[in-house]
PDB file of N, CA and C in Angstrom:
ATOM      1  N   UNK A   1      66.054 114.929  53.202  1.00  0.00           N
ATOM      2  CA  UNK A   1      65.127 113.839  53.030  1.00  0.00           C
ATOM      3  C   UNK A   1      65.858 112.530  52.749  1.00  0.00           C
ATOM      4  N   UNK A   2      67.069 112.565  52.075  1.00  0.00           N
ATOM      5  CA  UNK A   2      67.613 110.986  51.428  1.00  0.00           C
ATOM      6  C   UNK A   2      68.210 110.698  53.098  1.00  0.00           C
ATOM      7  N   UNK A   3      68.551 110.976  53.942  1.00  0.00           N
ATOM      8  CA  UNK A   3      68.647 110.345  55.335  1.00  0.00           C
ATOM      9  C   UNK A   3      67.342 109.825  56.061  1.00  0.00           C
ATOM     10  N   UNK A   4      66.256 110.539  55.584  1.00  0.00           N
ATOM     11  CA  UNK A   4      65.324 109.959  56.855  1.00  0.00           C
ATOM     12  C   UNK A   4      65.172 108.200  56.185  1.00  0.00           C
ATOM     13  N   UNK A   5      64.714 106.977  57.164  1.00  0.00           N
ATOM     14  CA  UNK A   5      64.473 105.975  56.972  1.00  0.00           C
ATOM     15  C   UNK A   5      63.077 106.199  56.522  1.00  0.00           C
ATOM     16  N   UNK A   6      62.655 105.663  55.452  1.00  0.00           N
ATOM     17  CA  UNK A   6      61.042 105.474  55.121  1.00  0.00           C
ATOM     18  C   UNK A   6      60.666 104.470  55.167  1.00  0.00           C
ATOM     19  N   UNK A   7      59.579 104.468  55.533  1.00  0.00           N
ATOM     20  CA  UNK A   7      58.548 103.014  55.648  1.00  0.00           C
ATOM     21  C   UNK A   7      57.270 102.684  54.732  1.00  0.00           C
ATOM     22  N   UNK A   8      57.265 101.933  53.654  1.00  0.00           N
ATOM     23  CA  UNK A   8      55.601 101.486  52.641  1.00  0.00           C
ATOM     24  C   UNK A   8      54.476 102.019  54.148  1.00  0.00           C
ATOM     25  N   UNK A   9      53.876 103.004  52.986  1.00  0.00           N
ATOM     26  CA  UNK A   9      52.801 103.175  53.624  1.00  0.00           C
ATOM     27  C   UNK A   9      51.659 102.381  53.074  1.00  0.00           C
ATOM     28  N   UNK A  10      51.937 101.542  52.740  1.00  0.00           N
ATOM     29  CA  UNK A  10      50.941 100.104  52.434  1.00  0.00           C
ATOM     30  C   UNK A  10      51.397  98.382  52.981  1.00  0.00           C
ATOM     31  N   UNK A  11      52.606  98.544  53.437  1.00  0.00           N
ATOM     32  CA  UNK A  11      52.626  97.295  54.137  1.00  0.00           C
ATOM     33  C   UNK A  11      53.819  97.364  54.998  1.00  0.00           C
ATOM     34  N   UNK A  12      54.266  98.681  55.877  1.00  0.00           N
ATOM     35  CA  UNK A  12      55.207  98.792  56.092  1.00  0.00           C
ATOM     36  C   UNK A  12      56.606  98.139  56.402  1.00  0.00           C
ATOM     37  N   UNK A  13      56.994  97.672  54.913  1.00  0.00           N
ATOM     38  CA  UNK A  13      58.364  97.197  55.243  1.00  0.00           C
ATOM     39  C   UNK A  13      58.974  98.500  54.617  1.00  0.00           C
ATOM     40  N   UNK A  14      60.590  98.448  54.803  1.00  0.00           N
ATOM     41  CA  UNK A  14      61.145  99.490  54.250  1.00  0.00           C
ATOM     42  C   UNK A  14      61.308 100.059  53.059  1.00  0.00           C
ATOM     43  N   UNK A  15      61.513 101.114  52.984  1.00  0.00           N
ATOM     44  CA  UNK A  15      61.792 101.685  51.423  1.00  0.00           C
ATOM     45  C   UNK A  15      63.219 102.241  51.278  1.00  0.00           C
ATOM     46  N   UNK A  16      63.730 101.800  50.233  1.00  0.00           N
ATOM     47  CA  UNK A  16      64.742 102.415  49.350  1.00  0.00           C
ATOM     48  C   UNK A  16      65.482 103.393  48.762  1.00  0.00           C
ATOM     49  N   UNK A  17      66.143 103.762  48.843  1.00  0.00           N
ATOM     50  CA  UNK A  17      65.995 105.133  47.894  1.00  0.00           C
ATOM     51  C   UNK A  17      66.537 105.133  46.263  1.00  0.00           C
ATOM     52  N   UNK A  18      66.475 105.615  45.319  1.00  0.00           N
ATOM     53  CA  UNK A  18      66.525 105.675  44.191  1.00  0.00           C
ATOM     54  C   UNK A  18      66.387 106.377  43.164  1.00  0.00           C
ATOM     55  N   UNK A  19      66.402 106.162  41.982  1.00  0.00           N
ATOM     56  CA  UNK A  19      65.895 107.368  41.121  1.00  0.00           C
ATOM     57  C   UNK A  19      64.945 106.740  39.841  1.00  0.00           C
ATOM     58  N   UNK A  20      64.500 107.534  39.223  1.00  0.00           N
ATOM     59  CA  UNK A  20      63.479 106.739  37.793  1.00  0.00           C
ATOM     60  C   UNK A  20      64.735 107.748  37.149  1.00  0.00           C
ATOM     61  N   UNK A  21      65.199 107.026  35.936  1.00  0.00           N
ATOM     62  CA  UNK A  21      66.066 107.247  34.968  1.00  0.00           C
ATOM     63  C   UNK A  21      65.513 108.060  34.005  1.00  0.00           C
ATOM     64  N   UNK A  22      65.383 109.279  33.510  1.00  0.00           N
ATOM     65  CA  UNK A  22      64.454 109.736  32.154  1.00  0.00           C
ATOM     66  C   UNK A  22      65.583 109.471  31.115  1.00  0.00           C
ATOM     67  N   UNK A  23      65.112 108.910  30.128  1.00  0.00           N
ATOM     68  CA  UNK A  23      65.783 108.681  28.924  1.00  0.00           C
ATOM     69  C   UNK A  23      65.284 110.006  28.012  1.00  0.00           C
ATOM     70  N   UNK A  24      66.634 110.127  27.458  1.00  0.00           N
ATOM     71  CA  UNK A  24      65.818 111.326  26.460  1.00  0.00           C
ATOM     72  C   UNK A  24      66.831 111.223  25.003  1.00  0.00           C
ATOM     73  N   UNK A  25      66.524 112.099  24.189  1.00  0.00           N
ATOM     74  CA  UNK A  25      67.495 111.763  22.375  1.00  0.00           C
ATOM     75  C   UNK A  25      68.916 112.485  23.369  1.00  0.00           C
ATOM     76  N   UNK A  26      69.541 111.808  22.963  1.00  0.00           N
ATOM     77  CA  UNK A  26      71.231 111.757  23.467  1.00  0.00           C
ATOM     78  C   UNK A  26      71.596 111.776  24.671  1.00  0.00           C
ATOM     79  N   UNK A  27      71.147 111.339  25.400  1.00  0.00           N
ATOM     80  CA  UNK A  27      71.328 111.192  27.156  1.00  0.00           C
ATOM     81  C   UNK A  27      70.493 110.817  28.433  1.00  0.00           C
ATOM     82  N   UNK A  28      70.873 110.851  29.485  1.00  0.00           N
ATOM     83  CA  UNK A  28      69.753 110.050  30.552  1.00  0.00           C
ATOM     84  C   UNK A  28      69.786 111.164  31.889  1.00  0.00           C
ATOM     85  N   UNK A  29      68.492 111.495  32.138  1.00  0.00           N
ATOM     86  CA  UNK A  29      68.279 112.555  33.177  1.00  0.00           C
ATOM     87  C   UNK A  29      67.919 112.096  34.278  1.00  0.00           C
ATOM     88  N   UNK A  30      68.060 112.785  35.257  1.00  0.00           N
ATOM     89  CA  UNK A  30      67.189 112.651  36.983  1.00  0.00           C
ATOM     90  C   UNK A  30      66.077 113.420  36.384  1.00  0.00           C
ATOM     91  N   UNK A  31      64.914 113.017  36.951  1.00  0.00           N
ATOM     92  CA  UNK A  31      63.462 113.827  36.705  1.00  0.00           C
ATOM     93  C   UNK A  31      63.748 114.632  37.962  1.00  0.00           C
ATOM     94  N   UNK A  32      63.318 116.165  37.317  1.00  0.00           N
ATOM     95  CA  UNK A  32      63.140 117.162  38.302  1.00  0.00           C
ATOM     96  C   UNK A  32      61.171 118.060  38.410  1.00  0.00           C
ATOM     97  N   UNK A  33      61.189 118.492  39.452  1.00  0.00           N
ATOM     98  CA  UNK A  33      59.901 118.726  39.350  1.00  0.00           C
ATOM     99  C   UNK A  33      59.567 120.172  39.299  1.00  0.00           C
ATOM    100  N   UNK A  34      58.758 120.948  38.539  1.00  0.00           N
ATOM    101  CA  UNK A  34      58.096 122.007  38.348  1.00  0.00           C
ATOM    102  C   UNK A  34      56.878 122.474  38.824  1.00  0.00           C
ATOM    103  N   UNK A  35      57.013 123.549  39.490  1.00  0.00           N
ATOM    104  CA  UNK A  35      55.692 124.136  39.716  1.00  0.00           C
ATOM    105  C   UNK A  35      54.988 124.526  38.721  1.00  0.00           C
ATOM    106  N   UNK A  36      53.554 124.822  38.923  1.00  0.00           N
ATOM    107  CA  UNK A  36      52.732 124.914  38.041  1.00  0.00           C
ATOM    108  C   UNK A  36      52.416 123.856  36.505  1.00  0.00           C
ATOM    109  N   UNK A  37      51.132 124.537  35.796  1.00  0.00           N
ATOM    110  CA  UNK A  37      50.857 123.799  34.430  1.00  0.00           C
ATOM    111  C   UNK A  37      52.237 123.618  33.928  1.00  0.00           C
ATOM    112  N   UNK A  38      52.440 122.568  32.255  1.00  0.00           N
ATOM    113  CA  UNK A  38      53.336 123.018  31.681  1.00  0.00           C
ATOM    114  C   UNK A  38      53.166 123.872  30.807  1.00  0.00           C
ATOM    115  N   UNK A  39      53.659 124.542  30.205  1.00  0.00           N
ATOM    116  CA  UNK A  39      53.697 125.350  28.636  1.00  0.00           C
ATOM    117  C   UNK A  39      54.440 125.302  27.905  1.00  0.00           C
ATOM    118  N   UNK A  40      54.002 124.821  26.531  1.00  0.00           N
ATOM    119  CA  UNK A  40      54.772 124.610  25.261  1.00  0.00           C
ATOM    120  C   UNK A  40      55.776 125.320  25.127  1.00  0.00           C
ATOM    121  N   UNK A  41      56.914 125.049  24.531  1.00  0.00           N
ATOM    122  CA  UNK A  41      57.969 125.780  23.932  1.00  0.00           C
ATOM    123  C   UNK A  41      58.622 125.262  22.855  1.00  0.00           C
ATOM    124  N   UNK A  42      59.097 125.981  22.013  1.00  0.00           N
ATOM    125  CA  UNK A  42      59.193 125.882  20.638  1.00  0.00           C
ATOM    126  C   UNK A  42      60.364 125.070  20.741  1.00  0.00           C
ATOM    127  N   UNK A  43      61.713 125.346  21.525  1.00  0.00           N
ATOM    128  CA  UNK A  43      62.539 125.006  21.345  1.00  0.00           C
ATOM    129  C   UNK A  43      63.106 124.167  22.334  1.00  0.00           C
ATOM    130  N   UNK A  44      62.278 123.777  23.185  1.00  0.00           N
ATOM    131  CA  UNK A  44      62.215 122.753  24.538  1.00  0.00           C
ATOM    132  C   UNK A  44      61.593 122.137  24.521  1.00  0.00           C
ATOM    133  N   UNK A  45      60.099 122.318  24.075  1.00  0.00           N
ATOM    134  CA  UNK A  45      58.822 121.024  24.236  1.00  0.00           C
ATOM    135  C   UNK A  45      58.069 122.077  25.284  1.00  0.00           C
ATOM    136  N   UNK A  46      58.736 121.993  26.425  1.00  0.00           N
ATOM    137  CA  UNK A  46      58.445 122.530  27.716  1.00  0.00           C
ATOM    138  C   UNK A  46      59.101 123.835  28.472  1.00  0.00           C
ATOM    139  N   UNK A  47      58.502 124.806  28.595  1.00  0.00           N
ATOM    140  CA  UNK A  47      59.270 126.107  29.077  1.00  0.00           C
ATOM    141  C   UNK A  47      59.302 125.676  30.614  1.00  0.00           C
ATOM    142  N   UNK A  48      60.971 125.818  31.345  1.00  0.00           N
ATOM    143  CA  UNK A  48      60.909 125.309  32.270  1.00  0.00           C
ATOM    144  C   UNK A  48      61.419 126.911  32.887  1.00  0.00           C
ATOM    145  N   UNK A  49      62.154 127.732  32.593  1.00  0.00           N
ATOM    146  CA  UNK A  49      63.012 129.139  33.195  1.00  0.00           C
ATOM    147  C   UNK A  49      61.898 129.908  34.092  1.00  0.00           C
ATOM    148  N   UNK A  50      62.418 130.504  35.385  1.00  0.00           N
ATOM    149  CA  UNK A  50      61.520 130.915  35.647  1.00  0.00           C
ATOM    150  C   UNK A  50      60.900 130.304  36.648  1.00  0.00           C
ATOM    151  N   UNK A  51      60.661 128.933  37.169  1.00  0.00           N
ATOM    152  CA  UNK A  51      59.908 128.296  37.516  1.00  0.00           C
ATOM    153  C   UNK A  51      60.442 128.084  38.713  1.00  0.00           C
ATOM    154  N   UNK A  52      59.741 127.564  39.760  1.00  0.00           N
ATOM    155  CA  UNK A  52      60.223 126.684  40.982  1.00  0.00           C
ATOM    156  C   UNK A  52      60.438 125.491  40.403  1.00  0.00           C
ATOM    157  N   UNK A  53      61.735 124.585  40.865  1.00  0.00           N
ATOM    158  CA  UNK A  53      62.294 123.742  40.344  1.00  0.00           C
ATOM    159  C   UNK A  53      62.878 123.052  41.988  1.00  0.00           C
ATOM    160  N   UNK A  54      62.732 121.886  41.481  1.00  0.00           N
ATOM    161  CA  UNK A  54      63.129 120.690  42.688  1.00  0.00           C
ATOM    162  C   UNK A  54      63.702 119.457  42.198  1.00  0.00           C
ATOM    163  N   UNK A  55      64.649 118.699  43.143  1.00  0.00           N
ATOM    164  CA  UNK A  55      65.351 117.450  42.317  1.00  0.00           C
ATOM    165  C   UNK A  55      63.871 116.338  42.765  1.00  0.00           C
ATOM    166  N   UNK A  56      63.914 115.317  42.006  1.00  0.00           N
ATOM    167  CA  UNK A  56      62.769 113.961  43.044  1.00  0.00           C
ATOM    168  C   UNK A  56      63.709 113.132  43.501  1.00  0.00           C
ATOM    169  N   UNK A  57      63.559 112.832  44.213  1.00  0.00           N
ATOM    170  CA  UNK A  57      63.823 111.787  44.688  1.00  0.00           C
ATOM    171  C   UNK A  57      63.053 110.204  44.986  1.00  0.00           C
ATOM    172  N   UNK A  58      63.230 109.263  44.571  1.00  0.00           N
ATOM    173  CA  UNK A  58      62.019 108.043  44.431  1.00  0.00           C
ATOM    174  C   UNK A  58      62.759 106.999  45.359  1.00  0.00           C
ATOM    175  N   UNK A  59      61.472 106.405  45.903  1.00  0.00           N
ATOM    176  CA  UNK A  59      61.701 105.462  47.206  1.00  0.00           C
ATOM    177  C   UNK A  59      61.243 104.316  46.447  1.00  0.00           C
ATOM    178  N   UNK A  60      61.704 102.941  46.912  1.00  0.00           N
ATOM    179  CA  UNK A  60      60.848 101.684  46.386  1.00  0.00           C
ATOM    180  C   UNK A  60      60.978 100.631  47.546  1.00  0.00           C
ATOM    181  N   UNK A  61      59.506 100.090  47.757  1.00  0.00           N
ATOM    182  CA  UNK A  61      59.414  99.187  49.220  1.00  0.00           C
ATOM    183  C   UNK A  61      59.967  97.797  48.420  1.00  0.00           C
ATOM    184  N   UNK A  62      60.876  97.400  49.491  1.00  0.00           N
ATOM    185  CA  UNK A  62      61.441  96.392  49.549  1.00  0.00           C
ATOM    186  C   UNK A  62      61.086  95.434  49.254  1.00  0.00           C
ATOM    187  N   UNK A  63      59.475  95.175  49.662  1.00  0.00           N
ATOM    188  CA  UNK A  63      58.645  94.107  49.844  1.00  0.00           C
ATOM    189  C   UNK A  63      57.594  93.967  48.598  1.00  0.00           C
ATOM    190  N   UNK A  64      56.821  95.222  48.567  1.00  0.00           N
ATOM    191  CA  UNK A  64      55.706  95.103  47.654  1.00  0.00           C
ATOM    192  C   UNK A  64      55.871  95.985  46.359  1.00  0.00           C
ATOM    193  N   UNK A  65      57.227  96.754  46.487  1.00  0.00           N
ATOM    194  CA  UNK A  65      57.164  97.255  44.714  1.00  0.00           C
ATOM    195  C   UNK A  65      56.696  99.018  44.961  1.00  0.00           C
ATOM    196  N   UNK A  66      56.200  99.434  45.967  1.00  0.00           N
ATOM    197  CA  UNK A  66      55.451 100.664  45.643  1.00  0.00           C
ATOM    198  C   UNK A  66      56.444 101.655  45.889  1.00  0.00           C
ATOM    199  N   UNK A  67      56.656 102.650  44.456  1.00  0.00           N
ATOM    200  CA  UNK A  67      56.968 103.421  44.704  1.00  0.00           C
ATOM    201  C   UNK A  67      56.579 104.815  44.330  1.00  0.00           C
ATOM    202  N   UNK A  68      57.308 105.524  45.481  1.00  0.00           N
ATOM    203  CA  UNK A  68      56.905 106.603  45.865  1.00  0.00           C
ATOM    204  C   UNK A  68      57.784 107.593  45.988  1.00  0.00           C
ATOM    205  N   UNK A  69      57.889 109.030  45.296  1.00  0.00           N
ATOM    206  CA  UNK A  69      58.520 109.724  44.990  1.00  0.00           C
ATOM    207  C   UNK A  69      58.072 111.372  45.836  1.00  0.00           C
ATOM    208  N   UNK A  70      59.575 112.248  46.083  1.00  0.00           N
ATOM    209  CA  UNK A  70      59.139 113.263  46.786  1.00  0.00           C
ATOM    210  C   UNK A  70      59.764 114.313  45.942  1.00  0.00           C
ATOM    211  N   UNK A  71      59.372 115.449  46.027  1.00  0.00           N
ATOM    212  CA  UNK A  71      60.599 117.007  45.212  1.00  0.00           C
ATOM    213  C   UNK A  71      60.872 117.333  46.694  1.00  0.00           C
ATOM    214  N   UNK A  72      62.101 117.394  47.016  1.00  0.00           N
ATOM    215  CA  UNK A  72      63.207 117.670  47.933  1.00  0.00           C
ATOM    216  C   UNK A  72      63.760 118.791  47.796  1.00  0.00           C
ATOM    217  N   UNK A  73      65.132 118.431  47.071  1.00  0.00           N
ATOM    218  CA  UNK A  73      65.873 119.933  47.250  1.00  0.00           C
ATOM    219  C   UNK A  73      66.014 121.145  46.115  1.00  0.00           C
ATOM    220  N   UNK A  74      66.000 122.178  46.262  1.00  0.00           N
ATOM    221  CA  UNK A  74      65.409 123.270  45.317  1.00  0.00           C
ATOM    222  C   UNK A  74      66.629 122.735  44.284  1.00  0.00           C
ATOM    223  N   UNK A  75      66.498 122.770  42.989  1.00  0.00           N
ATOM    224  CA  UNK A  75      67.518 122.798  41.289  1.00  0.00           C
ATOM    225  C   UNK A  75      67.469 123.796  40.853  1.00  0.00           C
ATOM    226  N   UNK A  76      68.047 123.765  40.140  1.00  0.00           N
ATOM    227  CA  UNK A  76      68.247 124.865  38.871  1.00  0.00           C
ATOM    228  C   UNK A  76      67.121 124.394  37.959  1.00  0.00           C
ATOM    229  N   UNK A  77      66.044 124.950  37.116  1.00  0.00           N
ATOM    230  CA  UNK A  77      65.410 123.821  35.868  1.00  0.00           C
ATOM    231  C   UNK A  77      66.400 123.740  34.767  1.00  0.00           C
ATOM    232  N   UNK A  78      66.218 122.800  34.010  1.00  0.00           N
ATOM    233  CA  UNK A  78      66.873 122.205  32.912  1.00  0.00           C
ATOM    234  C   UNK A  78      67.100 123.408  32.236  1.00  0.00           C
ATOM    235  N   UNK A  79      68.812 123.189  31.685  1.00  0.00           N
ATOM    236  CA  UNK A  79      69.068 123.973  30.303  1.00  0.00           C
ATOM    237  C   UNK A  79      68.194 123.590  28.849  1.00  0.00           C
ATOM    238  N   UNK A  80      68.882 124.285  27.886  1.00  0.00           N
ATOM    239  CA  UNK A  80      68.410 124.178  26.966  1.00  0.00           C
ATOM    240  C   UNK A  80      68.361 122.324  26.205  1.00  0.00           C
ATOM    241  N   UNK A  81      69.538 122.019  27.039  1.00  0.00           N
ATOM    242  CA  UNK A  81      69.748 120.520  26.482  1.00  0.00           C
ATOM    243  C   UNK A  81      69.744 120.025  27.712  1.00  0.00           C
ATOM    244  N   UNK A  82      69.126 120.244  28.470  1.00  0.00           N
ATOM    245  CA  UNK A  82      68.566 119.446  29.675  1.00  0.00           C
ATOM    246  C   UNK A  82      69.202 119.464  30.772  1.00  0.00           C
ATOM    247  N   UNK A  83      70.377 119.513  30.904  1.00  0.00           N
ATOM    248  CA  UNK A  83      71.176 119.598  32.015  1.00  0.00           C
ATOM    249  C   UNK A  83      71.174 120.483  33.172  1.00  0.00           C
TER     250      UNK A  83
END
């Protein structure tokens, strides 16, 4: 997906590619995406093991700001400290 050229599907000028930064207590993540609800975990917030897991990837149009994000390629989900 980070090769194909994308186009705003609201005013088609081009889009970008990029990432949204997650800030978290002691470090800065790529947001990855999960299948299904979430569910609590005691010692995560969020039980991620187990899960279908994908990196995102985020586009931003050149012109008007909109962005737009896809889950691409299969990840690992986050360790215990996120990584």
């Amino acid at each position: 997906m980070a090769s194909e050229k994308k186009q705003c599907p609201d005013c088609r000028a081009d889009m970008i590619e990029g990432f949204i930064l997650d800030m978290t207590y002691g470090g800065q993540l790529v947001p990855r995406w999960l299948a299904g609800r979430p569910e609590k975990s005691m010692w995560t917030g969020v039980k991620a093991k187990g899960k279908e897991c994908r990196s995102v990837a985020t586009y931003r149009c050149v012109k008007c700001g909109l962005l737009r994000s896809y889950a691409t390629t299969e990840a690992d989900p986050p360790g215990l400290w996120g990584n």
